[in-house]
N, C-alpha and C. Protein backbone atom coordinates (compact mmCIF):
# COMPACT_ATOMS: atom_id res chain seq x y z
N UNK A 1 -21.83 -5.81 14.48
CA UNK A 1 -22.11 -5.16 13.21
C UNK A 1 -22.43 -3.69 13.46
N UNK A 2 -22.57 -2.91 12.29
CA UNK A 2 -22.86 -1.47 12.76
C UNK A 2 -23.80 -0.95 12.42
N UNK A 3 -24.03 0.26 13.29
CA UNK A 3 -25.59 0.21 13.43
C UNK A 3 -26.07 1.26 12.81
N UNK A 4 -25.13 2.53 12.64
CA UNK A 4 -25.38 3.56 11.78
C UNK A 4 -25.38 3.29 10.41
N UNK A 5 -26.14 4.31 9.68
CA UNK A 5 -26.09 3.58 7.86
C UNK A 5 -24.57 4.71 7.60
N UNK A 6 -24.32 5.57 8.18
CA UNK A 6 -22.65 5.45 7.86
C UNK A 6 -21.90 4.48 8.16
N UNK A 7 -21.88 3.89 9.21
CA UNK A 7 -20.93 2.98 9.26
C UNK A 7 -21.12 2.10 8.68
N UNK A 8 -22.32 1.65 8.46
CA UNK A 8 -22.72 -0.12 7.65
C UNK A 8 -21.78 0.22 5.99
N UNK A 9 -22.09 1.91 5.76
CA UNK A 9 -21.34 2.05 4.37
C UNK A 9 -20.30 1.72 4.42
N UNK A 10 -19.66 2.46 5.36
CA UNK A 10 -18.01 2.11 5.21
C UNK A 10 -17.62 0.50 5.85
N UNK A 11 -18.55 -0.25 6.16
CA UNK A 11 -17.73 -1.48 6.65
C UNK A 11 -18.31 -2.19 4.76
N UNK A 12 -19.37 -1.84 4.38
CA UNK A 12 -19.33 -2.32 2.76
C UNK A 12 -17.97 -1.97 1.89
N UNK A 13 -17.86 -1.08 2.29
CA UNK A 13 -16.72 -0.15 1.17
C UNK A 13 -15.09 -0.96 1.23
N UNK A 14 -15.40 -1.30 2.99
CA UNK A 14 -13.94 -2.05 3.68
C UNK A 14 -14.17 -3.57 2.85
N UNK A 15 -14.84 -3.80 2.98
CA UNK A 15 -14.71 -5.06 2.20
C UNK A 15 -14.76 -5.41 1.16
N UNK A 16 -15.51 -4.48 0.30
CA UNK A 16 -14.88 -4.41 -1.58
C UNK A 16 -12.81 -4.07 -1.73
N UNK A 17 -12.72 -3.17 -1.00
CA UNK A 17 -11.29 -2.14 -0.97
C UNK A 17 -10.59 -3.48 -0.71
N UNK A 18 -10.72 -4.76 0.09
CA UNK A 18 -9.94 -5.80 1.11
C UNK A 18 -10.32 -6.47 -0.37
N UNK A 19 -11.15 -6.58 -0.91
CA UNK A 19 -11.08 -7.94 -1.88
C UNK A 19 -10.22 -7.92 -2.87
N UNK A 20 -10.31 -6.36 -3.72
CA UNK A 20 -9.60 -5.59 -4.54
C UNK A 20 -8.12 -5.96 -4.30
N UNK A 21 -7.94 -5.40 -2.72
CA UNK A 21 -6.69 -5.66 -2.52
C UNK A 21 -5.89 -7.08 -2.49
N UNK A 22 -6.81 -7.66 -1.93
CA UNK A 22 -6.24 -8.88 -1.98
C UNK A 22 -6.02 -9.85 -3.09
N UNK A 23 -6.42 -8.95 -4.01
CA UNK A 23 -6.53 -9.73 -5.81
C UNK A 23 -5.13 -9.03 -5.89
N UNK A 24 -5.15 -7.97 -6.02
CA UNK A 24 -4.20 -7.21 -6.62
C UNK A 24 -2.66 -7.81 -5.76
N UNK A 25 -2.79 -8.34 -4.87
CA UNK A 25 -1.35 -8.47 -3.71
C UNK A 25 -1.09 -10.46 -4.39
N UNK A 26 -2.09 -10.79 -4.69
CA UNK A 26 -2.17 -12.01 -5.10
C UNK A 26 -1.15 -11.79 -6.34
N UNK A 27 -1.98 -11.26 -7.48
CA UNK A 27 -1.25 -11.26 -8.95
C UNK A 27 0.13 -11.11 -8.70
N UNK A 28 0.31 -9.90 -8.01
CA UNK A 28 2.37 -9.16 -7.60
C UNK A 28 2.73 -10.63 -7.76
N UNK A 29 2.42 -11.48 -6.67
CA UNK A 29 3.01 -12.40 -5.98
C UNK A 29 3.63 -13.52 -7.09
N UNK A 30 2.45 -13.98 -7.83
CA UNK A 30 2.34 -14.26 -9.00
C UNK A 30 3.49 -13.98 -10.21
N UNK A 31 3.62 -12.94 -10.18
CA UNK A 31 4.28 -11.94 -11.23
C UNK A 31 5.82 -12.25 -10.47
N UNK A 32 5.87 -11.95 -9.48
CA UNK A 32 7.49 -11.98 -8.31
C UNK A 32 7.41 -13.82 -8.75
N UNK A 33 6.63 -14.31 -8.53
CA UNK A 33 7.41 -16.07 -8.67
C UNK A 33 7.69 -16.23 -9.92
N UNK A 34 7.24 -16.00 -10.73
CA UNK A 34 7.49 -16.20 -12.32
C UNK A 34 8.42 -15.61 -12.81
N UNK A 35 9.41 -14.24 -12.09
CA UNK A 35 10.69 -14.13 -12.21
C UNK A 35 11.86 -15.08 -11.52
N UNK A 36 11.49 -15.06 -10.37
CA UNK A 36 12.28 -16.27 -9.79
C UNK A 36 12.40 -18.10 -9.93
N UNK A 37 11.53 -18.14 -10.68
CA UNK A 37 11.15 -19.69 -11.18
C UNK A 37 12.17 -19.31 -12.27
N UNK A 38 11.96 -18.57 -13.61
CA UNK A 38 13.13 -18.28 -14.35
C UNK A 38 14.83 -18.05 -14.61
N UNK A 39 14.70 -17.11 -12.73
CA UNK A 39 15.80 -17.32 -12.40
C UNK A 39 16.55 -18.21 -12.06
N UNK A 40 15.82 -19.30 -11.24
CA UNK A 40 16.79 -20.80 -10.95
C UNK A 40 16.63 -21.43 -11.71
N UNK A 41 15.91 -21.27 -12.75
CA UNK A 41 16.29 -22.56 -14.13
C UNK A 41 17.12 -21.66 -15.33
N UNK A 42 17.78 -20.67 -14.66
CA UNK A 42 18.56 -19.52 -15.33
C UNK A 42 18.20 -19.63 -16.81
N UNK A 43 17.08 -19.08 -16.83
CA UNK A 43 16.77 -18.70 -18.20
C UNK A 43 16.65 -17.41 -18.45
N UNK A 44 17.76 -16.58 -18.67
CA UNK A 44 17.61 -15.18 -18.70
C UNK A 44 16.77 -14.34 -19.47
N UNK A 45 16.22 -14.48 -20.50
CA UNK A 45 15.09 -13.95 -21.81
C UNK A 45 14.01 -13.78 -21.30
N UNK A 46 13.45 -15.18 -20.36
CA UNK A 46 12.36 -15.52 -20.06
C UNK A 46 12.53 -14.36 -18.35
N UNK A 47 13.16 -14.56 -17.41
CA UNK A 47 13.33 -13.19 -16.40
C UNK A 47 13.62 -12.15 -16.59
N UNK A 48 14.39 -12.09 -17.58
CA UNK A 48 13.71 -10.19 -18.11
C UNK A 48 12.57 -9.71 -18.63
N UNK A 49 12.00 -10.97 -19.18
CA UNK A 49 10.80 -10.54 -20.00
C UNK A 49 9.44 -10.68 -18.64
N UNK A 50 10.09 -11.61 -18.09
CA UNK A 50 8.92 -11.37 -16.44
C UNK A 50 9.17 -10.36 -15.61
N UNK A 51 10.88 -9.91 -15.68
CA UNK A 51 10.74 -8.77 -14.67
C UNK A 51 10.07 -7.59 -15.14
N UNK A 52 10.15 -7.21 -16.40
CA UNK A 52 9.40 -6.34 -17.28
C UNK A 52 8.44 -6.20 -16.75
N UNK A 53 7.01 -7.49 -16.86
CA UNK A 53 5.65 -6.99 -16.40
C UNK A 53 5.77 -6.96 -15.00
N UNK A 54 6.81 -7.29 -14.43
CA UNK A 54 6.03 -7.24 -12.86
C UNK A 54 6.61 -6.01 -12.32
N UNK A 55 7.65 -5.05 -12.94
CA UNK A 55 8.47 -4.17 -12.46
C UNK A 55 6.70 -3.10 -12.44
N UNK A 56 5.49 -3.08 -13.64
CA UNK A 56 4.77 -2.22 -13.54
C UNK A 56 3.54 -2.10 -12.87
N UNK A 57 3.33 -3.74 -12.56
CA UNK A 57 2.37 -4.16 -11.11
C UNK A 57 2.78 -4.18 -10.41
N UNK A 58 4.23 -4.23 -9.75
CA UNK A 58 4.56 -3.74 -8.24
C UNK A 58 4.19 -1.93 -7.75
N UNK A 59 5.00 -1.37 -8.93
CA UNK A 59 4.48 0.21 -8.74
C UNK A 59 2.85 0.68 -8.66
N UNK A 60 2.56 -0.19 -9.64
CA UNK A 60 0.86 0.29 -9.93
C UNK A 60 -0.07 -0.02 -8.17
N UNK A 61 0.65 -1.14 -7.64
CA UNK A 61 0.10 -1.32 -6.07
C UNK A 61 1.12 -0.46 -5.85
N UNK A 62 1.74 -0.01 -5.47
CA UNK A 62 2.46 0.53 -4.68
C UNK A 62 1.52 1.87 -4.89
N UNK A 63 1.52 3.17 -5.99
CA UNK A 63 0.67 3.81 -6.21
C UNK A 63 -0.80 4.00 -5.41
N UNK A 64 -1.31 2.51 -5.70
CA UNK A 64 -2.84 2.34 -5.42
C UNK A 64 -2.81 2.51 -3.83
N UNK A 65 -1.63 2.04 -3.40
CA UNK A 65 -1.61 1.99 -1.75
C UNK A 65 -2.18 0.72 -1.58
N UNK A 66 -1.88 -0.41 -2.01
CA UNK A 66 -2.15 -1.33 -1.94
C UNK A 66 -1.04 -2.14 -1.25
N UNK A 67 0.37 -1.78 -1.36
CA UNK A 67 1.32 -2.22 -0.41
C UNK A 67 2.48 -0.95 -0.41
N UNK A 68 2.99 -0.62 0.53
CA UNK A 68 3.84 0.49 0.88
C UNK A 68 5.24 0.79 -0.26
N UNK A 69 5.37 1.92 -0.54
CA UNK A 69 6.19 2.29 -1.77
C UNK A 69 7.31 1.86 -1.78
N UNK A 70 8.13 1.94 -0.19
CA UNK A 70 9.45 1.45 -0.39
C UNK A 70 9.62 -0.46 -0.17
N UNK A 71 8.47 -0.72 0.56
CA UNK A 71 8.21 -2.27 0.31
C UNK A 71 8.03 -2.74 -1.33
N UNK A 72 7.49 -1.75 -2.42
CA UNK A 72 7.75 -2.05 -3.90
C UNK A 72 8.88 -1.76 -4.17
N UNK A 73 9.44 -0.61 -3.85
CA UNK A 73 11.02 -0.68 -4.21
C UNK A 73 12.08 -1.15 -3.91
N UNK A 74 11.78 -2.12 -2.80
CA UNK A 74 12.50 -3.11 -1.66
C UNK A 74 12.46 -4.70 -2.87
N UNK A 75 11.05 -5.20 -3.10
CA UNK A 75 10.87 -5.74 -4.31
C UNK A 75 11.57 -5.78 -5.40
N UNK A 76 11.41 -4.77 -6.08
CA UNK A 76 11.88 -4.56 -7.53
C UNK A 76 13.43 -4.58 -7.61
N UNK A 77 13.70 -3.53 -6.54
CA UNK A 77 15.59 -3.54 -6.44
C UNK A 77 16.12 -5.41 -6.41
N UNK A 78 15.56 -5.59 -5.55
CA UNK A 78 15.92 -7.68 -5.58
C UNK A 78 15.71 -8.60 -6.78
N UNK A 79 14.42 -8.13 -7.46
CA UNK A 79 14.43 -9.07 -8.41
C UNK A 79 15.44 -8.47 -9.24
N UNK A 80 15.41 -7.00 -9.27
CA UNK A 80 16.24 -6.55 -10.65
C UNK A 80 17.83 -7.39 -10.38
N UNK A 81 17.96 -7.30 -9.40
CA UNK A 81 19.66 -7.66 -8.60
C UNK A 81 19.66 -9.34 -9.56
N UNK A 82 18.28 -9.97 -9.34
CA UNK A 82 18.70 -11.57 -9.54
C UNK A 82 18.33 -11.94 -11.03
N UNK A 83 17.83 -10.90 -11.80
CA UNK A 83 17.99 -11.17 -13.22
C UNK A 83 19.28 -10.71 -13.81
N UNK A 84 19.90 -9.58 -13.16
CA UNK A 84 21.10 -9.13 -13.50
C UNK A 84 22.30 -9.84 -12.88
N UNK A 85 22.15 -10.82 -12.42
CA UNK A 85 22.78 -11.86 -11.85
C UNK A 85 22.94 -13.30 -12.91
N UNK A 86 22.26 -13.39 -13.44
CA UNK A 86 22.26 -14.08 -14.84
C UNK A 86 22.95 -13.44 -16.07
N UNK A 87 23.27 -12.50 -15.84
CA UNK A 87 24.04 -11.71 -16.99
C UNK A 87 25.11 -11.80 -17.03
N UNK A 88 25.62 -12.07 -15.50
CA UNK A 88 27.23 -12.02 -15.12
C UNK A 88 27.91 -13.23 -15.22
């Protein structure tokens, strides 16, 4: 453990920032299956209308630095590919 009251701060701070994050990486995940559950029961209305919300919680972590920008745009480009794959 640490012994300075700076460090004790920042190992507090590390572990609010890790919980945060780990909520926030949870929901994406969440948000990413609920397009793809749509997609294999090809219900197209219902995966556009999921890719919608999750196209603005992938960026919003991506932003926060909660997961790396082109790892959200690595994301989003795929789901967009497999709802627009139902169109065709």
């Amino acid at each position: 453990m640490a012994t300075s009251s700076s460090a004790q701060k920042r190992h507090r701070q590390n572990l609010k920032r890790r919980k945060r994050n780990q909520n926030i990486k949870s929901s994406i995940k969440t948000t990413i299956k609920k397009v793809r559950i749509a997609v294999e029961e090809k219900k197209r209305e219902d995966a556009q209308v999921a890719l919608k919300s999750a196209i603005p919680a992938i960026n919003k972590a991506a932003s926060k630095g909660v997961i790396h920008p082109r790892n959200a745009s690595r994301k989003i480009s795929r789901l967009t590919k497999k709802v627009s794959s139902l169109s065709a």
